[in-house]
Protein backbone atom coordinates (compact mmCIF):
# COMPACT_ATOMS: atom_id res chain seq x y z
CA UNK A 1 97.09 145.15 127.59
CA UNK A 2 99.99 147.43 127.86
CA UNK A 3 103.10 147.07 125.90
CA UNK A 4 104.82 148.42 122.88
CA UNK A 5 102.82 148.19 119.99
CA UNK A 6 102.49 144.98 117.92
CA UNK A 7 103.65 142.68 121.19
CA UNK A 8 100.29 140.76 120.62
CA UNK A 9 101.51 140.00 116.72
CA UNK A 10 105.21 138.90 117.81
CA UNK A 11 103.72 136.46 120.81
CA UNK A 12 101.61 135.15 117.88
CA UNK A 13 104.56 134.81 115.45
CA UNK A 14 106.43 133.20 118.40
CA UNK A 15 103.31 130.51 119.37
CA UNK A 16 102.96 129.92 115.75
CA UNK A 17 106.97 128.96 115.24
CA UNK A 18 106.52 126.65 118.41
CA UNK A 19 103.72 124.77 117.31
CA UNK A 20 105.57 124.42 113.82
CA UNK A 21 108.54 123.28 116.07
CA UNK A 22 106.54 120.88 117.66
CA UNK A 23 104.94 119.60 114.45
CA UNK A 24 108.04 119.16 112.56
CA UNK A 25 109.62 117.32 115.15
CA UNK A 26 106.60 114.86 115.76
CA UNK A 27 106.02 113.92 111.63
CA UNK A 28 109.60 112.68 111.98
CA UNK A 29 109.22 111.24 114.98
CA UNK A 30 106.13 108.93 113.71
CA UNK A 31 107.65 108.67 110.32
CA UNK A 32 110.26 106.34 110.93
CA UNK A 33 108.65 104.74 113.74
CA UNK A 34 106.18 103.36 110.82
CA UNK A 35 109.34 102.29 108.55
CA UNK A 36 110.12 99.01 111.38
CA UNK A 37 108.67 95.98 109.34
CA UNK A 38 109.61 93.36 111.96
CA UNK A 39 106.51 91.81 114.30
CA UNK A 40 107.57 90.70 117.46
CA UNK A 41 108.89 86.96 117.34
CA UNK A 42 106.26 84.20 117.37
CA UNK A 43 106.98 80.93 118.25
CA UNK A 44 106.82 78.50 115.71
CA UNK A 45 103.56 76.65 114.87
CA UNK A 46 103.55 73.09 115.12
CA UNK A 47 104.18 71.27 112.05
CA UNK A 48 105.03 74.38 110.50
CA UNK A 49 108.37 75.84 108.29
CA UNK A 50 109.67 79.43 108.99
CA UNK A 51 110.66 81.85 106.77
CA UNK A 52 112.90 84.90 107.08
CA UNK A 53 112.43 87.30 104.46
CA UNK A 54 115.18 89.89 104.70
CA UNK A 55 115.91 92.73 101.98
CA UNK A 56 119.61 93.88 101.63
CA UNK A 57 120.74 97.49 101.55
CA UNK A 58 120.96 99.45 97.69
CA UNK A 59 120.31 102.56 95.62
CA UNK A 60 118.49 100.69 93.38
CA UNK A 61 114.53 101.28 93.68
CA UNK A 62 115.41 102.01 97.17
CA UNK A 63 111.90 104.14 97.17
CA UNK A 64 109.92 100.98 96.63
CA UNK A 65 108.98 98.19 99.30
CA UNK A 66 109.14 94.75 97.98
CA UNK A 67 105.85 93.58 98.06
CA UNK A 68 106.12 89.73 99.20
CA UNK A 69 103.78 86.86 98.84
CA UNK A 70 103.56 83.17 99.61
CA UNK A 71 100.91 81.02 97.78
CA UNK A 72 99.31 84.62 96.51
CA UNK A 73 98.39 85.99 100.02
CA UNK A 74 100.69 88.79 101.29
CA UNK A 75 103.06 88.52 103.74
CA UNK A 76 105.40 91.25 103.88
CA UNK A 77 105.62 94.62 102.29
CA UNK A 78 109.75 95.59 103.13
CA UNK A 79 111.49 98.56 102.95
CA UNK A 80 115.63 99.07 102.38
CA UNK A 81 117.02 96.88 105.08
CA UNK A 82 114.19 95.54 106.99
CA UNK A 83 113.11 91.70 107.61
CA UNK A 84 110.32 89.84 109.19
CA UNK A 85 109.71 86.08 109.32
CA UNK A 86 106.63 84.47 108.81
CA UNK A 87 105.21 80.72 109.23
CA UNK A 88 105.21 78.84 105.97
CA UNK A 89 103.01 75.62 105.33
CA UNK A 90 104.89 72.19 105.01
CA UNK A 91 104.95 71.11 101.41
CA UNK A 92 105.01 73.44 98.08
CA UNK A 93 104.99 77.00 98.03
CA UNK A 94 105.06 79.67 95.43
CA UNK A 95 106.96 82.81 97.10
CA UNK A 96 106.68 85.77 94.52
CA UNK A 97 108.43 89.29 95.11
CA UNK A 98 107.22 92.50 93.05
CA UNK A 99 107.03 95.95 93.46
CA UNK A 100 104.10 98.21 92.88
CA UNK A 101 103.62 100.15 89.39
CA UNK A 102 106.88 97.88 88.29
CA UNK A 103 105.41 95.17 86.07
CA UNK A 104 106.67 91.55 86.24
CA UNK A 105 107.48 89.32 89.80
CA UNK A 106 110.80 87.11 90.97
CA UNK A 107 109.26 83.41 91.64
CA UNK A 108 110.88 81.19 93.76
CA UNK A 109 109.00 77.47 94.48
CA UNK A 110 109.97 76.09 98.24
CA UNK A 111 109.18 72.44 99.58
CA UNK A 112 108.96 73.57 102.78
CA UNK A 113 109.94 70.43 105.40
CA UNK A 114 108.11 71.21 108.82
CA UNK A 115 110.00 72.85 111.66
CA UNK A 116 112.85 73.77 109.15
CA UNK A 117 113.82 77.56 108.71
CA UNK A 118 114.67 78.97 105.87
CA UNK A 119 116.12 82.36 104.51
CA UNK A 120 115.78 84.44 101.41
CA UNK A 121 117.42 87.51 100.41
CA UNK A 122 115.47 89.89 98.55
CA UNK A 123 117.59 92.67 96.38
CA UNK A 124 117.10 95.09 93.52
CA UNK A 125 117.02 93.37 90.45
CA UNK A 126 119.75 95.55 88.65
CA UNK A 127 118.68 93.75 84.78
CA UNK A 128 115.24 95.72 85.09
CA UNK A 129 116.81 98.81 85.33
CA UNK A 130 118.01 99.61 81.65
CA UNK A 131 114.51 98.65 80.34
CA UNK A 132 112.85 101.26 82.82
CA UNK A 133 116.18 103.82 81.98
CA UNK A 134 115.37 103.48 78.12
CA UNK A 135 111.53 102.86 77.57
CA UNK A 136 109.83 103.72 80.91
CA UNK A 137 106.71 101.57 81.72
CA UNK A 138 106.63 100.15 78.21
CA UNK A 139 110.25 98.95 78.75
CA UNK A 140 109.30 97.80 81.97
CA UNK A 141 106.49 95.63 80.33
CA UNK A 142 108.76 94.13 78.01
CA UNK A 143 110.88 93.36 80.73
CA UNK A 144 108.34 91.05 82.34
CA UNK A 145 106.94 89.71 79.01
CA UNK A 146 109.71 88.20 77.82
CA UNK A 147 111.45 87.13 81.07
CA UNK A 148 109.90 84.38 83.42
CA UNK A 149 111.74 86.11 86.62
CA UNK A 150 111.13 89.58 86.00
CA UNK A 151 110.21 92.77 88.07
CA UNK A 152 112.33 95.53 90.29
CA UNK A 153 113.40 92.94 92.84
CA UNK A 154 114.90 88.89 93.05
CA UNK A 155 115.36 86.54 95.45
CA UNK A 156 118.25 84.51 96.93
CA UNK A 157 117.75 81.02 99.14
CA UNK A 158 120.41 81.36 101.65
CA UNK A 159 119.51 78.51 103.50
């Protein structure tokens, strides 16, 4: 091939910067296509409750998901400002929210009536901050020893 000398190393550099390009662009692109927590919307089950778990916007452990469960069987793992809902059994249920490598869980209990909806709001817990701030994970394990609702996030029944 004819040319000026090194034309085969620049076409190289320039292939090399386009692929990067092209990289770059994509591991963004299917990045926050995987943040979107929300399953399309099922009809309700028969004789069933719904539940909309939604958690609010904050700086507070905004690097965590809260890691939601109803009767001990996972529901919903939700970033900063993302919601789903999910179909709830009539009758009790235990709905926990904690975070992982945060010690310690918000409880709330929920007789759910069948074909009712109901909301919670799920927030950093800004009293398990300071323990985490002064001691770390041994703070944090305090935290949740010595409170029954403990862990990086609560939960608020809005309706």
């Amino acid at each position: 091939m004819m040319g000026f000398p090194g034309a085969a190393t620049v076409s190289r550099r320039r292939a090399m910067r386009s692929i990067f390009r092209v990289l770059t662009v994509a591991s963004f692109v299917t990045g926050c296509a995987g943040l979107e927590t929300t399953p399309p919307a099922g009809a309700m089950l028969a004789g069933q409750a719904r539940l909309k778990l939604t958690r609010v916007s904050g700086g507070l452990y905004m690097g965590a998901q809260a890691n939601v469960r109803v009767n001990g069987q996972e529901v919903a793992n939700l970033w900063r400002e993302s919601s789903t809902t999910v179909n709830l059994s009539p009758g009790a249920n235990v709905i926990t929210v904690g975070a992982l490598l945060h010690p310690g869980v918000w409880t709330i209990n929920l007789n759910a009536k069948p074909g009712a909806t109901y909301a919670i709001e799920i927030s950093p817990r800004v009293e398990s901050y300071a323990p985490v701030l002064i001691a770390g994970l041994a703070g944090s394990m305090v935290d949740a020893a010595v409170n029954e609702n403990a862990g990086a996030f609560q939960m608020r029944l809005v309706r």
